[in-house]
N, C-alpha and C. Protein backbone atom coordinates (compact mmCIF):
# COMPACT_ATOMS: atom_id res chain seq x y z
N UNK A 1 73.16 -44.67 -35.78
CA UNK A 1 71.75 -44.74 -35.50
C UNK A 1 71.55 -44.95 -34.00
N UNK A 2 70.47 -45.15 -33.35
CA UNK A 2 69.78 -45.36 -32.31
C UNK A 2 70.81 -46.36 -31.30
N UNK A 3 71.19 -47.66 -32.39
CA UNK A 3 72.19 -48.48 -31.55
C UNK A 3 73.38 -48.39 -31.40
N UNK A 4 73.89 -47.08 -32.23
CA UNK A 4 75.65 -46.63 -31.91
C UNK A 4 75.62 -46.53 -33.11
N UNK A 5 77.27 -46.29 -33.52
CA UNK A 5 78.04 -45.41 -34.37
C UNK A 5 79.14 -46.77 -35.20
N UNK A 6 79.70 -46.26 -36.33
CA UNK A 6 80.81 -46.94 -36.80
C UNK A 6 81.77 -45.94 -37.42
N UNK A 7 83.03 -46.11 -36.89
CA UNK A 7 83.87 -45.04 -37.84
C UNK A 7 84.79 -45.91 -38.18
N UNK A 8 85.07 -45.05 -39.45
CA UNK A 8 85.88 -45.63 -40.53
C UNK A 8 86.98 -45.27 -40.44
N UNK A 9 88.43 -45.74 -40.07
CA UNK A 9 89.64 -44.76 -39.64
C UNK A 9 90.05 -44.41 -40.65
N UNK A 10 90.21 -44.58 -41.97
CA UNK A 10 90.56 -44.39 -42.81
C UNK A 10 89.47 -43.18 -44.00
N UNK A 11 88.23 -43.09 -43.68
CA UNK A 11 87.35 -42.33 -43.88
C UNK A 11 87.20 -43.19 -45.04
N UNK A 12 85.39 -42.59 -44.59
CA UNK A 12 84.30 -43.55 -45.81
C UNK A 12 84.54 -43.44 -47.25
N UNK A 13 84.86 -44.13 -48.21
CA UNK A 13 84.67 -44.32 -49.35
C UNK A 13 83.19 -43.86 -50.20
N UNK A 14 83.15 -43.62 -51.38
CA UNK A 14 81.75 -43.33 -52.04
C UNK A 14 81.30 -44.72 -52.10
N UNK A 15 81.89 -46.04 -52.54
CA UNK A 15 81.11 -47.04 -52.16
C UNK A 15 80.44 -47.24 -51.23
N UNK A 16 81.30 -46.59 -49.86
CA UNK A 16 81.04 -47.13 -48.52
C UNK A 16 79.35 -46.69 -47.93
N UNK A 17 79.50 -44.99 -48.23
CA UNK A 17 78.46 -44.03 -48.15
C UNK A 17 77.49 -44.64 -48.85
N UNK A 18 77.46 -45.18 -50.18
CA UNK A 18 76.27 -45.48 -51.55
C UNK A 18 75.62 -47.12 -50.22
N UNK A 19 76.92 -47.78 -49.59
CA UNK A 19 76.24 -48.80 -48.83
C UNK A 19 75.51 -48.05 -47.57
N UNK A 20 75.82 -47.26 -47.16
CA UNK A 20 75.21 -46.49 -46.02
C UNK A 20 73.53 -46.25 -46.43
N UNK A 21 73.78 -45.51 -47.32
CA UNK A 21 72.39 -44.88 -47.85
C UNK A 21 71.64 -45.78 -48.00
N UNK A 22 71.88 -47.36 -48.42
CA UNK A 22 70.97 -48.52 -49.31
C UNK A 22 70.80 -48.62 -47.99
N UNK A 23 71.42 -48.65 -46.95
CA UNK A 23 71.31 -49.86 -45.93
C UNK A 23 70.24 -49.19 -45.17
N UNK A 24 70.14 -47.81 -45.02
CA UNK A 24 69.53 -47.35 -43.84
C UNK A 24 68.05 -46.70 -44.78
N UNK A 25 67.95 -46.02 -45.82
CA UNK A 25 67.10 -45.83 -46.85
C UNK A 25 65.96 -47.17 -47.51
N UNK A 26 66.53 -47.72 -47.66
CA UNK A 26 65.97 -48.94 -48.43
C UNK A 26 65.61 -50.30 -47.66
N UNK A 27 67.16 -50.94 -47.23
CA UNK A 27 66.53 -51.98 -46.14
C UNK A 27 66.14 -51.53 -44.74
N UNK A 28 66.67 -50.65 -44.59
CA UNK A 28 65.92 -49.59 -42.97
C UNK A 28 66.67 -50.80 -41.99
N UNK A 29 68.52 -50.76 -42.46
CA UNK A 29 68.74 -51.78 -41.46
C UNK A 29 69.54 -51.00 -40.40
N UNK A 30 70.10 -51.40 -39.52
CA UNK A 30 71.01 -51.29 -38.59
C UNK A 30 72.59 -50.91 -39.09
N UNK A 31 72.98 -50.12 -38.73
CA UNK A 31 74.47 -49.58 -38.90
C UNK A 31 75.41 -50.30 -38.42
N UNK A 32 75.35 -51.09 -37.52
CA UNK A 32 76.63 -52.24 -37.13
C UNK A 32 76.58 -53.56 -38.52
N UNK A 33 75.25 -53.27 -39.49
CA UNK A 33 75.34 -53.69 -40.74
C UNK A 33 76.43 -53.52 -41.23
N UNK A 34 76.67 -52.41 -41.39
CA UNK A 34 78.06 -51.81 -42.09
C UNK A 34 79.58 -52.27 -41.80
N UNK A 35 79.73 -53.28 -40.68
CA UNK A 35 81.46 -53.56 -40.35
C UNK A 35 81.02 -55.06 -41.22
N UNK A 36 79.91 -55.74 -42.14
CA UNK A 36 79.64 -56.79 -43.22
C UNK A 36 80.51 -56.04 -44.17
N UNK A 37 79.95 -55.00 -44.85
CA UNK A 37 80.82 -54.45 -45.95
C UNK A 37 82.64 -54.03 -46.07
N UNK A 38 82.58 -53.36 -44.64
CA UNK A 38 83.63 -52.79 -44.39
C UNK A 38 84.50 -53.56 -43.90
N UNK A 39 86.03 -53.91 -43.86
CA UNK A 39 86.65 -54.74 -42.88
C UNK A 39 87.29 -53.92 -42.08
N UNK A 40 87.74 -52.70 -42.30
CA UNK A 40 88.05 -51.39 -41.30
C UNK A 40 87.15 -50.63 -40.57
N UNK A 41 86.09 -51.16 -40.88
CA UNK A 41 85.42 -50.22 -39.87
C UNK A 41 85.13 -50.75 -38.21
N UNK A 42 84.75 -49.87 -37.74
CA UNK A 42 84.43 -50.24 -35.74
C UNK A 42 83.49 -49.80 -35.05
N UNK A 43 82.68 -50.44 -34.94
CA UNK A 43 81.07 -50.36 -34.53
C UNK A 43 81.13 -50.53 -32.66
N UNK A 44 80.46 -48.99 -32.50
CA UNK A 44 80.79 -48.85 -31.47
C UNK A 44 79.05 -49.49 -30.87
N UNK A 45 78.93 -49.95 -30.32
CA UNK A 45 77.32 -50.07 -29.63
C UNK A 45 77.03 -49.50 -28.26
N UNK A 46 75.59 -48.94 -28.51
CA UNK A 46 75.39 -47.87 -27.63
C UNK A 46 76.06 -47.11 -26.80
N UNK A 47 76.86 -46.43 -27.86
CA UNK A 47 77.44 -45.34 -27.48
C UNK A 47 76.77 -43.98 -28.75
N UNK A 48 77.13 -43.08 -28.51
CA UNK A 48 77.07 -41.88 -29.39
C UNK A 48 78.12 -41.44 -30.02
N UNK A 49 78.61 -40.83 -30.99
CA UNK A 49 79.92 -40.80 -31.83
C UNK A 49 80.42 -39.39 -31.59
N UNK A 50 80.03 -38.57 -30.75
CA UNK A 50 80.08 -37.07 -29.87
C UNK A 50 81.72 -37.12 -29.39
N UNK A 51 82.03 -38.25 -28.61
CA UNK A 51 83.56 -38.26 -27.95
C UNK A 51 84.07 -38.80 -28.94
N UNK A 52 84.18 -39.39 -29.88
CA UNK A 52 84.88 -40.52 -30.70
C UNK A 52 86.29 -40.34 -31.32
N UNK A 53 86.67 -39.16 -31.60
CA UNK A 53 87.53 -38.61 -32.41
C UNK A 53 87.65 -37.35 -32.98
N UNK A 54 88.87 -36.90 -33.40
CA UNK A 54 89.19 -35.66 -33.87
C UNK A 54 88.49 -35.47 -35.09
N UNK A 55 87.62 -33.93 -35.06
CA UNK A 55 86.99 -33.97 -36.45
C UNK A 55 86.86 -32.54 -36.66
N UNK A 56 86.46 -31.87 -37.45
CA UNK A 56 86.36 -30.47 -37.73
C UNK A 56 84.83 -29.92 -37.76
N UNK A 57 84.30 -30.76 -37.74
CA UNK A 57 82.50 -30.79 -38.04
C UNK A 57 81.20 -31.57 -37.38
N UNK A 58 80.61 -31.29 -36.99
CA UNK A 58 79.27 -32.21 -36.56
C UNK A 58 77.86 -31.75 -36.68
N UNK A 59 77.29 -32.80 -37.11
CA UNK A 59 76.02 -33.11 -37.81
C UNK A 59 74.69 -33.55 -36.96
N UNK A 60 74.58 -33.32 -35.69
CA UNK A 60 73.42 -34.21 -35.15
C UNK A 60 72.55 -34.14 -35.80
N UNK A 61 71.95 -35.64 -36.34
CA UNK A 61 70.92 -35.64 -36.91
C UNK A 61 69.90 -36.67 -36.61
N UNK A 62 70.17 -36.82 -35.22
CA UNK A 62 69.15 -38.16 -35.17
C UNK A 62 68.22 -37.70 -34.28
N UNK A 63 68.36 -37.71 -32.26
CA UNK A 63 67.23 -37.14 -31.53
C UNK A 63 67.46 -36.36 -31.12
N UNK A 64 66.42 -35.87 -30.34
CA UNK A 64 66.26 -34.15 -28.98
C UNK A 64 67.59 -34.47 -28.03
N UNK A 65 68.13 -33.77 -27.86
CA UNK A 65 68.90 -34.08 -26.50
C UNK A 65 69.89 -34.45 -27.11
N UNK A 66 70.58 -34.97 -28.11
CA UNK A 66 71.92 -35.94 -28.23
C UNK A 66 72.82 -35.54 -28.13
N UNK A 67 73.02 -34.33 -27.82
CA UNK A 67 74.60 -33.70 -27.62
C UNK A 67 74.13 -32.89 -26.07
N UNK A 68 74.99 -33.59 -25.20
CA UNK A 68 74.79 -32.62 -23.99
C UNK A 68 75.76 -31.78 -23.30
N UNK A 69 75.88 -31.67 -22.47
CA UNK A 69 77.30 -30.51 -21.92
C UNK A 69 78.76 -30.94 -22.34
N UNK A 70 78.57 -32.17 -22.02
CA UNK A 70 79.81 -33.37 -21.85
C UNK A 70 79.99 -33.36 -23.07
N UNK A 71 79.28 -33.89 -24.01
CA UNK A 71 79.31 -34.11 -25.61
C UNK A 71 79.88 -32.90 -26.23
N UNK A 72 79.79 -31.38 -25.95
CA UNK A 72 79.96 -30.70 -26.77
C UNK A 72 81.52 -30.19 -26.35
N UNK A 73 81.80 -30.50 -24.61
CA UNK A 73 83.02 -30.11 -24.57
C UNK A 73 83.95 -30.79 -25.14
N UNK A 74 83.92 -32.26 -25.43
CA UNK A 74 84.47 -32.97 -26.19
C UNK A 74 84.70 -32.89 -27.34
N UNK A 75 83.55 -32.60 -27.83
CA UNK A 75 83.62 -31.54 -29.57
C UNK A 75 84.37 -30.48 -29.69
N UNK A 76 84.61 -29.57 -28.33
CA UNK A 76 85.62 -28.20 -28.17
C UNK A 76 87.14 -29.17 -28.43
N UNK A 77 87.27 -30.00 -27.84
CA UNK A 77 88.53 -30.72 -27.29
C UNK A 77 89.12 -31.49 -28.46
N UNK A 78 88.16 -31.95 -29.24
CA UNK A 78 88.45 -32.33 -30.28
C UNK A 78 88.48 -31.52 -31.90
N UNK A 79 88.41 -30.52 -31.62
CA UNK A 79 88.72 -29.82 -32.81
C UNK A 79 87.73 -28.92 -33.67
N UNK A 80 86.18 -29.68 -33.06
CA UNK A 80 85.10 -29.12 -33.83
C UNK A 80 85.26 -27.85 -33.59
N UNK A 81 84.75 -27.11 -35.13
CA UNK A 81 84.16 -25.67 -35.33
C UNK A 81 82.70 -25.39 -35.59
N UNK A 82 82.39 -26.51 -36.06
CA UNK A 82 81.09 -26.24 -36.53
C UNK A 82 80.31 -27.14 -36.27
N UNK A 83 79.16 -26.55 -36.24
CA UNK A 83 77.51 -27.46 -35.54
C UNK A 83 76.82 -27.38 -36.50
N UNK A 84 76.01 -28.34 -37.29
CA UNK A 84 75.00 -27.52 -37.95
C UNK A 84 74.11 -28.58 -37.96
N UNK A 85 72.73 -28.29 -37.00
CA UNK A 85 71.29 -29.52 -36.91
C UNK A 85 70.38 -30.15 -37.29
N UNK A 86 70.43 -31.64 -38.01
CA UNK A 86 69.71 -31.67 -38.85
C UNK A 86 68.62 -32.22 -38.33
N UNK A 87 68.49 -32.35 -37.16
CA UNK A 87 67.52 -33.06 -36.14
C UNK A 87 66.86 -31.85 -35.32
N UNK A 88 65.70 -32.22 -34.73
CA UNK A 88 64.64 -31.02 -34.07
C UNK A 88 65.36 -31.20 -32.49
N UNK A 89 66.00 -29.89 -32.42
CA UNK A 89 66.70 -29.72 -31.09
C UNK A 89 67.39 -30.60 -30.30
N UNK A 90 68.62 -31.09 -31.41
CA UNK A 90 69.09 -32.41 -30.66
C UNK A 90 70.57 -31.96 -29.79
N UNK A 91 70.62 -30.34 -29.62
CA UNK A 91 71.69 -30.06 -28.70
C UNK A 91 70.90 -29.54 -27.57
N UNK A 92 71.18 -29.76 -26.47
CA UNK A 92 70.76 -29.68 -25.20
C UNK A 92 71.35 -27.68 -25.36
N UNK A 93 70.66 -27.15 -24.42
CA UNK A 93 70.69 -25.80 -24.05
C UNK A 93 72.26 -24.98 -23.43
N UNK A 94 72.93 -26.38 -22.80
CA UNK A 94 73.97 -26.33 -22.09
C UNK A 94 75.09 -26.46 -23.23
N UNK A 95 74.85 -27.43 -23.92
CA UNK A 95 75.37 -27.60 -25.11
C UNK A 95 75.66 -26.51 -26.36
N UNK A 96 74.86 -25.96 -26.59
CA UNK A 96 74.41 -24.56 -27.24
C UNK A 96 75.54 -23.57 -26.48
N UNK A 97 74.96 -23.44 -25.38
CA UNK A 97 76.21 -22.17 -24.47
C UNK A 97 77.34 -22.43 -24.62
N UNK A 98 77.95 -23.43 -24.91
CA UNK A 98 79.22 -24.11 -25.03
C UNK A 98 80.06 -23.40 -26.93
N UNK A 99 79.31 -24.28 -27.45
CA UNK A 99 79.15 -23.38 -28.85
C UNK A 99 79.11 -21.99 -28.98
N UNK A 100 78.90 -21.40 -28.67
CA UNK A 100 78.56 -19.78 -28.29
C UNK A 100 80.19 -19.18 -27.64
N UNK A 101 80.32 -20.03 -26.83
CA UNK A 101 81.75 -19.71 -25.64
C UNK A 101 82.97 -19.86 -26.35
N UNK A 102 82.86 -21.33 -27.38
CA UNK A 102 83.84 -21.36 -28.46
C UNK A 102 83.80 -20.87 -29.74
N UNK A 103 82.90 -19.99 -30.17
CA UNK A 103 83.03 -19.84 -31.41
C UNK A 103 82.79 -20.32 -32.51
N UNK A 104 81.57 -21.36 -32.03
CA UNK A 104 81.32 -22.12 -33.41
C UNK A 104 80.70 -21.82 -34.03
N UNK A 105 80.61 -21.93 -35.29
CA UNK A 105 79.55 -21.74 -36.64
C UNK A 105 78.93 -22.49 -36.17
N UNK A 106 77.43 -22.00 -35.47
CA UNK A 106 76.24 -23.12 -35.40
C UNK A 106 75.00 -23.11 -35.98
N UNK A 107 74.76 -24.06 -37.00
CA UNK A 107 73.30 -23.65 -37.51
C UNK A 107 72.70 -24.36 -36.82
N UNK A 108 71.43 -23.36 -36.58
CA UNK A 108 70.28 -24.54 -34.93
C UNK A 108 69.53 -25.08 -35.75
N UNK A 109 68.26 -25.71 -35.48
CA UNK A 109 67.80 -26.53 -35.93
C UNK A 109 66.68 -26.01 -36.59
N UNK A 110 66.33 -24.79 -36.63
CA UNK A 110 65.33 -24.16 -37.03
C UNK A 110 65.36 -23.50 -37.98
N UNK A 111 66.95 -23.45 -38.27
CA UNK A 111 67.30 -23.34 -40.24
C UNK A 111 67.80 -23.50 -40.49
N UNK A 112 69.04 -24.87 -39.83
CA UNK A 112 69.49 -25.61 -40.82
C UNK A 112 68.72 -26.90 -40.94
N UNK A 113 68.18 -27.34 -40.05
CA UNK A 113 66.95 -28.60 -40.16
C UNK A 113 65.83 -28.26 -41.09
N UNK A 114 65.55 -27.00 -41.89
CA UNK A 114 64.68 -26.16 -42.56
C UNK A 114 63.96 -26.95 -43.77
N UNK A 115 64.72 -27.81 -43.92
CA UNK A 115 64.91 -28.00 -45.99
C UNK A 115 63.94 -29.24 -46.02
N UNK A 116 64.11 -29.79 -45.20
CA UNK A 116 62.46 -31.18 -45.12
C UNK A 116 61.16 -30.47 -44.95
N UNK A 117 61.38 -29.74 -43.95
CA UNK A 117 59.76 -28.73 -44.17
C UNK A 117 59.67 -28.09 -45.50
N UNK A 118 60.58 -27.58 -45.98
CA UNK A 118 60.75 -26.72 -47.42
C UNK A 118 60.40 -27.84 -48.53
N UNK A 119 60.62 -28.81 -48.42
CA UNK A 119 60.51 -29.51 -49.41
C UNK A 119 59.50 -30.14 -49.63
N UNK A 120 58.60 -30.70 -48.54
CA UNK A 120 57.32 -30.82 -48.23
C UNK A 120 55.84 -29.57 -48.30
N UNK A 121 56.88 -28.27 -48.24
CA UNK A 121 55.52 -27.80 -48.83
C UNK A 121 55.64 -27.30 -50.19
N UNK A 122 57.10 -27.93 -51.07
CA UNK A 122 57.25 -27.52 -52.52
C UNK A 122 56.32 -28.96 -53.01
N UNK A 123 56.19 -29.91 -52.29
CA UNK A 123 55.28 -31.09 -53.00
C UNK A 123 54.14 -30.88 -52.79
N UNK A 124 53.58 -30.28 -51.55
CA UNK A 124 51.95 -29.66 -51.60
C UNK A 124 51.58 -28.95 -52.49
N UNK A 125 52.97 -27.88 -53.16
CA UNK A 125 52.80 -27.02 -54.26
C UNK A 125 52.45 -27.79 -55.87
N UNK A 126 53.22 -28.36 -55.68
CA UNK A 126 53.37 -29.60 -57.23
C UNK A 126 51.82 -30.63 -56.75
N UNK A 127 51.18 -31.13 -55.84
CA UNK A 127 50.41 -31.65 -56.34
C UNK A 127 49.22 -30.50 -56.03
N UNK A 128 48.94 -29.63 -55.73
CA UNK A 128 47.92 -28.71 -56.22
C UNK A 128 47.70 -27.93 -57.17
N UNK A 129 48.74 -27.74 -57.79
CA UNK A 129 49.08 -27.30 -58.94
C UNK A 129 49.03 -28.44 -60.31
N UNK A 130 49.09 -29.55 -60.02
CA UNK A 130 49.12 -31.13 -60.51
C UNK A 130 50.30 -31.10 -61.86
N UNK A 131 51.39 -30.37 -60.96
CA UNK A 131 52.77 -30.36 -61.26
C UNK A 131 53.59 -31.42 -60.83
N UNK A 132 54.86 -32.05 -61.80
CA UNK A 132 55.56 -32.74 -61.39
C UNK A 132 57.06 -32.11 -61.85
N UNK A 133 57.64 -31.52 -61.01
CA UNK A 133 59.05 -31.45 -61.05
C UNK A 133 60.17 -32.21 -61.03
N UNK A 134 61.10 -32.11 -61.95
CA UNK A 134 62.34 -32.75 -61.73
C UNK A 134 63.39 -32.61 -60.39
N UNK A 135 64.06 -33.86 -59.93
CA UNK A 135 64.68 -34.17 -59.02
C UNK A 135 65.53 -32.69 -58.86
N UNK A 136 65.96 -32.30 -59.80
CA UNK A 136 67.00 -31.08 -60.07
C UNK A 136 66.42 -29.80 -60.08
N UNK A 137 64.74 -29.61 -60.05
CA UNK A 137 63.79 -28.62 -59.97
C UNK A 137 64.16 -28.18 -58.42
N UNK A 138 63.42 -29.24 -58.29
CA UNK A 138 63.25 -29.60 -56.52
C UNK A 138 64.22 -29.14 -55.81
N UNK A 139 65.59 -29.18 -56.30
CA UNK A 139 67.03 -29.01 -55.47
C UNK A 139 67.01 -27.84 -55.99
N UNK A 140 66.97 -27.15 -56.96
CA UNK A 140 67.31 -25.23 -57.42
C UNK A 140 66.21 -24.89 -56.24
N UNK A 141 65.17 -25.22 -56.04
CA UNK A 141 63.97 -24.33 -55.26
C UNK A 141 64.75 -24.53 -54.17
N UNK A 142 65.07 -25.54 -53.62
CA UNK A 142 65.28 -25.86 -52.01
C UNK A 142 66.62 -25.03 -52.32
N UNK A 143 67.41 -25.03 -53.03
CA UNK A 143 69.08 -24.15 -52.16
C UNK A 143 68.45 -22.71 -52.37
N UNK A 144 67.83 -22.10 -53.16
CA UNK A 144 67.06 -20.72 -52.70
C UNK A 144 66.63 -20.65 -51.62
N UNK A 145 65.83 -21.64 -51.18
CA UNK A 145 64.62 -21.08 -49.68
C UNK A 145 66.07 -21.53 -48.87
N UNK A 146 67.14 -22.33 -48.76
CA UNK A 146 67.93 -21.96 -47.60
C UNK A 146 69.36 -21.00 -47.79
N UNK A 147 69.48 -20.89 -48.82
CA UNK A 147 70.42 -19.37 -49.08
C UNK A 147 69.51 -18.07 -47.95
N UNK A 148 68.14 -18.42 -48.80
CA UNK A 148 67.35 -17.38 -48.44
C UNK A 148 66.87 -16.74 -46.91
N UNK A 149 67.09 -18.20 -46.32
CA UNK A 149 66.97 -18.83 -44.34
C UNK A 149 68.39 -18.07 -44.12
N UNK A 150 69.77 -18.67 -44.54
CA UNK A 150 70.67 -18.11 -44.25
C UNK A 150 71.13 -16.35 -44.02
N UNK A 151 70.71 -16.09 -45.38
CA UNK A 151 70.87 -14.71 -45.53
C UNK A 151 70.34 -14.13 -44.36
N UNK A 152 68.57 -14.36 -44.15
CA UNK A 152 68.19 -14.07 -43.16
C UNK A 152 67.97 -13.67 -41.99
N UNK A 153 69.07 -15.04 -41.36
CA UNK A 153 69.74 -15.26 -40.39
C UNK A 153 70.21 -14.61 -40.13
N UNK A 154 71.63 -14.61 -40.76
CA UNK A 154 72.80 -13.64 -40.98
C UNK A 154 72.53 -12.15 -40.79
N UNK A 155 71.82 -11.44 -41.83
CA UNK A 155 71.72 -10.37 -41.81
C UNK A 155 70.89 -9.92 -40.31
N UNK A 156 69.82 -10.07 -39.91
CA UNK A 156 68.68 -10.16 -38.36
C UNK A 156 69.92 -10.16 -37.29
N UNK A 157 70.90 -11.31 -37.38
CA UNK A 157 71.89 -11.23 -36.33
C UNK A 157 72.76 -10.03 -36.28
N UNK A 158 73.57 -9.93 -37.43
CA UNK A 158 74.42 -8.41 -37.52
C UNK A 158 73.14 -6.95 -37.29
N UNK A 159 72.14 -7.09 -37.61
CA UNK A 159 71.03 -5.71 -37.01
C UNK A 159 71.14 -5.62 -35.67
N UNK A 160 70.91 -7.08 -35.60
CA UNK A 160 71.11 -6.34 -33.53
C UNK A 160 72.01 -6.41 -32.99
N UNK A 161 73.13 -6.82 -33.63
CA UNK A 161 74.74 -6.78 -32.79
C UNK A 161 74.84 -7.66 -32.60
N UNK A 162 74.74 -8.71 -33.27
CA UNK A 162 75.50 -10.37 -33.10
C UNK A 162 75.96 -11.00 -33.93
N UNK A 163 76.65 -10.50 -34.89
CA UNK A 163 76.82 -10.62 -36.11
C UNK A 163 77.99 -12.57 -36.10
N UNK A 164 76.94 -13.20 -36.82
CA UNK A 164 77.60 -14.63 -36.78
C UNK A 164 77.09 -15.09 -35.95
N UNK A 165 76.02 -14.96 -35.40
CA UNK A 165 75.07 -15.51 -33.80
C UNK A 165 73.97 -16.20 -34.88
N UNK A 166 73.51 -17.74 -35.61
CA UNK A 166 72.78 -17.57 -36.54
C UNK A 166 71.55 -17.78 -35.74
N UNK A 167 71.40 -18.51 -34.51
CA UNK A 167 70.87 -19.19 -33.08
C UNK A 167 69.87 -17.77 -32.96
N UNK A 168 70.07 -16.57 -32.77
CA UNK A 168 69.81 -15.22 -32.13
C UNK A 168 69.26 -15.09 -33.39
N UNK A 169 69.90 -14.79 -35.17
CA UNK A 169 69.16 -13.64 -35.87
C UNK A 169 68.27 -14.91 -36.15
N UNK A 170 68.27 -16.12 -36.44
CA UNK A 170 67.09 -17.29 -36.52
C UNK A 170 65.90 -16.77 -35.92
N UNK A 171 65.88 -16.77 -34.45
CA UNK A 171 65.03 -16.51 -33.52
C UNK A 171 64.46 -15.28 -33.60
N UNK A 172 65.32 -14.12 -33.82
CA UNK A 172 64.81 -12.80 -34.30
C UNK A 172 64.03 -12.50 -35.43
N UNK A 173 64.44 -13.32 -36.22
CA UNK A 173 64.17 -13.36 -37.90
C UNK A 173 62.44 -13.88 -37.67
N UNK A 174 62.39 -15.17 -37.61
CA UNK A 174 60.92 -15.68 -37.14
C UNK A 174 60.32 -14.93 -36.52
N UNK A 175 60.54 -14.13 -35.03
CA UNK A 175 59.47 -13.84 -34.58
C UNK A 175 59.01 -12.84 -35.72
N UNK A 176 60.03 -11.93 -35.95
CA UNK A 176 59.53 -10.54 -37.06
C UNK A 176 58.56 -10.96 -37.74
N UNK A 177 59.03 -12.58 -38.62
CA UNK A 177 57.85 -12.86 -39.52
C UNK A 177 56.83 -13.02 -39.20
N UNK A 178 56.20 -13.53 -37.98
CA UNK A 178 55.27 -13.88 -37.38
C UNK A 178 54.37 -12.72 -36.74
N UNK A 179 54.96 -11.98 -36.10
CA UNK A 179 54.51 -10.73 -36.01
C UNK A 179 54.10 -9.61 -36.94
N UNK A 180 55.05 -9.83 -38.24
CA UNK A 180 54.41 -8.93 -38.93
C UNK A 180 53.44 -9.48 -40.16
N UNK A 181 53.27 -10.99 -39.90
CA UNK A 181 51.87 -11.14 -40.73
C UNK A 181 50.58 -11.05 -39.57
N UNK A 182 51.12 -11.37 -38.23
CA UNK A 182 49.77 -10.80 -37.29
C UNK A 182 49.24 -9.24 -37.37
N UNK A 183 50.26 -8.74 -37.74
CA UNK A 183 49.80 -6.91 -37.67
C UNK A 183 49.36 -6.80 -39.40
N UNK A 184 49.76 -7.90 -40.04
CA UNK A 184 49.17 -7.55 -41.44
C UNK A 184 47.61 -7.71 -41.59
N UNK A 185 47.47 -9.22 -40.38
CA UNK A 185 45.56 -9.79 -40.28
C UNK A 185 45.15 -8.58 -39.42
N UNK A 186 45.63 -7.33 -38.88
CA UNK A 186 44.78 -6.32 -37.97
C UNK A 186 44.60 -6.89 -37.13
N UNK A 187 45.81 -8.03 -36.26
CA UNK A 187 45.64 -8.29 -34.62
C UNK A 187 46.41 -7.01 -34.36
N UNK A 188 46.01 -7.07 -32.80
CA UNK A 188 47.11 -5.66 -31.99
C UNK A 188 46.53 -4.44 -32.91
């Protein structure tokens, strides 16, 4: 969170995670909470968990900006392949180019961060409709609308020659949509 990181050297347990979720979900506490439960774990304070260790994957999901040039070469250095954002533009621009240079699978934030907006307007749907769906409703609709983001992606990127660029067919993909419901209202 906001005040630093804790890693688990031994990697988190499902107990450990089920305490994660209560702690930060429910009591809305602090993550250096977590070395109470844990006796292996190591709570780093104000730092970011970007340099920390060898990993295959990363998740920013907290603010704008949190991964910057420095952060992501470290992510090269350490092993990462993949980016995928669950936060509103929390890799810096420099950061991004970096990803791009290495080859990473990066989902940006504009469809892989997708599924909270998606899910928020499947509840505008359910209460205008004065529908109530099951927890398991809710999750079949949402992995459609982001299969559906993906595909998207995917396919928009390989049309214009970037095939695996999801950053580019994302960006391509949207404007199309946007443009072609403006030429549908008879703007232009």
């Amino acid at each position: 969170d906001s005040t630093g990181y804790v890693i688990e050297p031994e990697g988190f347990t499902r107990e450990g995670l089920a305490f994660v979720m209560e702690l930060k979900n429910v009591k809305r506490g602090r993550i250096h909470e977590y070395t109470k439960f844990s006796k292996t774990a190591k709570y780093f304070a104000g730092e970011r968990p970007w340099n920390a260790a060898k990993a295959d994957l990363a998740f920013p999901s907290a603010t704008q900006n949190e991964i910057n040039k420095e952060n992501a070469e470290q992510l090269v250095a350490n092993g990462v392949f993949l980016v995928s954002e669950g936060a509103n533009m929390p890799s810096t621009n420099e950061a991004i180019e970096i990803y791009h240079a290495n080859k990473f699978l990066y989902g940006p934030a504009k469809a892989a961060n997708a599924g909270g907006v998606a899910v928020s307007g499947l509840e505008m749907s359910q209460n205008s409709m004065r529908l109530s769906w099951t927890r398991e409703e809710v999750d079949a609709k949402l992995l459609g609308i982001m299969q559906n983001i993906f595909k998207n992606c995917a396919e928009t990127a390989e049309e214009f020659g970037a095939k695996g660029n999801f950053q580019l067919g994302a960006n391509i993909a949207g404007f199309k949509k946007v443009a072609d419901s403006m030429l549908d209202q008879g703007c232009c």
